[in-house]
Protein backbone atom coordinates (compact mmCIF):
# COMPACT_ATOMS: atom_id res chain seq x y z
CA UNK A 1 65.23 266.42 171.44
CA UNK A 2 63.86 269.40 171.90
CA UNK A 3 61.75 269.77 168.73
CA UNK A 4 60.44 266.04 169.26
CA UNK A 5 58.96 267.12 173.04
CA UNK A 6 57.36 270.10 170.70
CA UNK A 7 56.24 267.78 167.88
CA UNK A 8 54.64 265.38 170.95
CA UNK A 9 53.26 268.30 172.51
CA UNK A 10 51.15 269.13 168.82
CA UNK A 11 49.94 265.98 168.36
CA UNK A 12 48.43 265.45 171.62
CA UNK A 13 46.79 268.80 171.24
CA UNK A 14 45.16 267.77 167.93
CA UNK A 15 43.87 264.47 169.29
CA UNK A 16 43.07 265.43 172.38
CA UNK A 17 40.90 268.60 170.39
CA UNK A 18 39.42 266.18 168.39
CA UNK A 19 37.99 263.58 170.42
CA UNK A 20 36.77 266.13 173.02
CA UNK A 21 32.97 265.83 173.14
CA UNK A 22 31.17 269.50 172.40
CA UNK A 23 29.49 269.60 175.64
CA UNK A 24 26.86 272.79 174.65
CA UNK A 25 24.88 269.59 173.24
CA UNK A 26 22.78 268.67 176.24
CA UNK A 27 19.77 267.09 173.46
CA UNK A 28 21.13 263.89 174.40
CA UNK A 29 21.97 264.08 178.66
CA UNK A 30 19.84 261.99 180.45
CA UNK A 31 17.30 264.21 182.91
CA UNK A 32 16.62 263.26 186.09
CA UNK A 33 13.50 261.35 185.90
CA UNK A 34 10.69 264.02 187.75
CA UNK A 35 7.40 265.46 186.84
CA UNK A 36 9.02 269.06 185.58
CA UNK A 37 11.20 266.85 182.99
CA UNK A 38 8.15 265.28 181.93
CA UNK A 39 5.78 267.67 181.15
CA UNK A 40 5.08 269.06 177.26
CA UNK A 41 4.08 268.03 174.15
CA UNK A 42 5.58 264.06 173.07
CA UNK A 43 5.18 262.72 169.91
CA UNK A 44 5.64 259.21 169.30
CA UNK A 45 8.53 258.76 167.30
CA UNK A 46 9.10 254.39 167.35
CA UNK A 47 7.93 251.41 168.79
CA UNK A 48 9.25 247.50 169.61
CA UNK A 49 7.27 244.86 170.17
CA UNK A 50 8.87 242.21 172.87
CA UNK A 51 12.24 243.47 172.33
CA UNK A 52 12.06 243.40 167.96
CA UNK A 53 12.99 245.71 165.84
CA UNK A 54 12.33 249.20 166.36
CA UNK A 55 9.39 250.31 163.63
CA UNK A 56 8.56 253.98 163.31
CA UNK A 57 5.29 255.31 164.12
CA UNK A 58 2.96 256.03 161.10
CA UNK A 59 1.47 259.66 161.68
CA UNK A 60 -1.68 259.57 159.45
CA UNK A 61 -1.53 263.57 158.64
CA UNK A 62 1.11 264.34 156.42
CA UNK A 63 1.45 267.69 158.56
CA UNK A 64 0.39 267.41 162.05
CA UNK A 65 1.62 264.86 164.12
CA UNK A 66 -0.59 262.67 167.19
CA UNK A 67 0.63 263.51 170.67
CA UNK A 68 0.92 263.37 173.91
CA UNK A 69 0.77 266.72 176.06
CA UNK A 70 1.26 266.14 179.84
CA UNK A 71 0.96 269.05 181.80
CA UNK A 72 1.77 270.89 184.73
CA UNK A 73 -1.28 270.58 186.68
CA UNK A 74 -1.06 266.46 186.32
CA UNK A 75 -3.69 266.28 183.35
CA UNK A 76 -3.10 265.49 179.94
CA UNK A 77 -4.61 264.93 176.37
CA UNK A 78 -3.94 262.88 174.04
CA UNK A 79 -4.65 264.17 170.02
CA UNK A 80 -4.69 262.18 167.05
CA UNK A 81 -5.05 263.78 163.48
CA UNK A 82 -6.88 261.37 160.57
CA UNK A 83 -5.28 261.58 157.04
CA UNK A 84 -7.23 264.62 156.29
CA UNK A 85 -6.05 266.51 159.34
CA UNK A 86 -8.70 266.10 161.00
CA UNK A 87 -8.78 265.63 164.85
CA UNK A 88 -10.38 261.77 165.29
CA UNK A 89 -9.39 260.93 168.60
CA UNK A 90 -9.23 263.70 171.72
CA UNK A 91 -8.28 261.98 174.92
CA UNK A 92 -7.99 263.61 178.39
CA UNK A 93 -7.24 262.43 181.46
CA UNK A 94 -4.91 262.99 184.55
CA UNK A 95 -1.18 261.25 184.89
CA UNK A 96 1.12 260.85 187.58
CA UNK A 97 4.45 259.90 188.30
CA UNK A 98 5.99 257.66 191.38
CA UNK A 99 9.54 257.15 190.94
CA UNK A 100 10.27 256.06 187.18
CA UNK A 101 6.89 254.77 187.32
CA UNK A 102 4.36 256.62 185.48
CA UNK A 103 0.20 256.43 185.03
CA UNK A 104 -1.94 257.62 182.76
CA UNK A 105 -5.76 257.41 183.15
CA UNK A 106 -8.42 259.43 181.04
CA UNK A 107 -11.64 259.74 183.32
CA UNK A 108 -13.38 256.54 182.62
CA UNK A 109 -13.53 254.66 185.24
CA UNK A 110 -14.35 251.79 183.62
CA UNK A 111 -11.10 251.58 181.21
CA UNK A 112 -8.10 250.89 183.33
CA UNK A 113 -5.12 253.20 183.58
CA UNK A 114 -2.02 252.67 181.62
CA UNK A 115 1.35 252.50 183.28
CA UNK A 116 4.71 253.04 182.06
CA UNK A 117 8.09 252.67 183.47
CA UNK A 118 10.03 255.85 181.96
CA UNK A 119 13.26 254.10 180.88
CA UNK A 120 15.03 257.55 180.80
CA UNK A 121 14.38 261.27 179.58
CA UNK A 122 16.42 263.86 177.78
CA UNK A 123 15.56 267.49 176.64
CA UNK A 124 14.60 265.51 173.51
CA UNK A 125 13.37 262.49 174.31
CA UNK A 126 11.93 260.41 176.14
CA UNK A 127 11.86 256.50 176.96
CA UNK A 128 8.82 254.25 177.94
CA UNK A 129 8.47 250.77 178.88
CA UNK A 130 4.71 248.98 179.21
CA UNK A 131 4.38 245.25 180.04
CA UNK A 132 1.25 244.30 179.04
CA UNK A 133 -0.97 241.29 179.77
CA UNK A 134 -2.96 240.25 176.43
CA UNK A 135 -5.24 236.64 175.90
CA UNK A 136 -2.17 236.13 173.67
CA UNK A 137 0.21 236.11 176.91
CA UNK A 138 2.45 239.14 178.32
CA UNK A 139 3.89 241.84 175.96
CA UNK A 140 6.70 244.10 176.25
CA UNK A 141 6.42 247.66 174.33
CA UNK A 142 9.09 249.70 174.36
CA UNK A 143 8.33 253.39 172.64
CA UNK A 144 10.20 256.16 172.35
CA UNK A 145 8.80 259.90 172.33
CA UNK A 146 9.71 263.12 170.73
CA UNK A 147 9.48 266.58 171.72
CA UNK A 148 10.00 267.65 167.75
C-alpha cells in the first residue's frame, strides 16, 4: 500500500513538472496597454486584410528592415529601406495614445491622421487594428509588429 501512495506520489511529480509553464518567459505576457509599453522601434512583421489570412510583410532590403520608432517625447518616424538599402521613405510625425486607441499623424495637415486600436502588447509584440473607409467600402487591417 505503501509503495503504491509512493509510486502515486512520483508520478504526479513528473506530470505536474512537466506541464508547469517556465514562467522566466515573459516575451509572450500581455502589457498593460500605456504609452511606456509602446514606445521603441516596431517592425512590421504580418498583415490581414478583412479578417484573411495572415501574409508576411515583404521588407525590400535584404538587411535592414522598415520601421516604426515611437518615442518618448510623443513623436515618431517612420523609415523605409529600398532594395538597395537605401532610405526611400523618412516619415515623422507626433502619436498619441487614449485608452487602446492610438494616433499617428506626420505634420501635414492636409493628410489625415491614422488611428489604430492596439489589440494588445507584449515585450515582443505588438497588435494593431485599423478600420478603414476606402471608395471600395470599409476595410479591416489587422497587423502585427515586432520589436526584433
Amino acid at each position: 500500500m505503501k509503495i503504491k501512495h509512493i509510486l502515486f506520489a512520483f508520478i504526479a511529480i513528473v506530470i505536474t513538472s512537466c506541464n508547469s509553464k517556465d514562467d522566466s518567459d515573459t516575451s509572450s505576457t500581455n502589457l498593460e496597454i500605456n504609452k511606456q509599453n509602446l514606445i521603441g522601434k516596431w517592425f512590421v512583421k504580418e498583415e490581414s486584410i478583412n479578417g484573411g489570412s495572415f501574409e508576411n510583410y515583404q521588407h525590400d532590403c535584404s538587411t535592414l528592415k522598415d520601421y516604426q520608432e515611437l518615442l518618448v517625447d510623443s513623436t515618431m518616424k517612420f523609415v523605409g529601406y529600398d532594395y538597395n538599402c537605401q532610405i526611400i521613405d523618412f516619415q515623422e510625425g507626433i502619436w498619441y495614445l487614449d485608452g487602446t486607441e492610438l494616433m499617428i499623424s506626420n505634420y501635414d495637415p492636409i493628410i489625415p491622421p491614422d488611428f489604430f486600436t492596439v489589440l494588445s502588447v507584449t515585450i515582443d509584440d505588438l497588435k494593431l487594428k485599423q478600420t478603414v473607409n476606402t471608395s471600395n467600402g470599409v476595410e479591416v487591417y489587422e497587423i502585427h509588429l515586432t520589436r526584433n
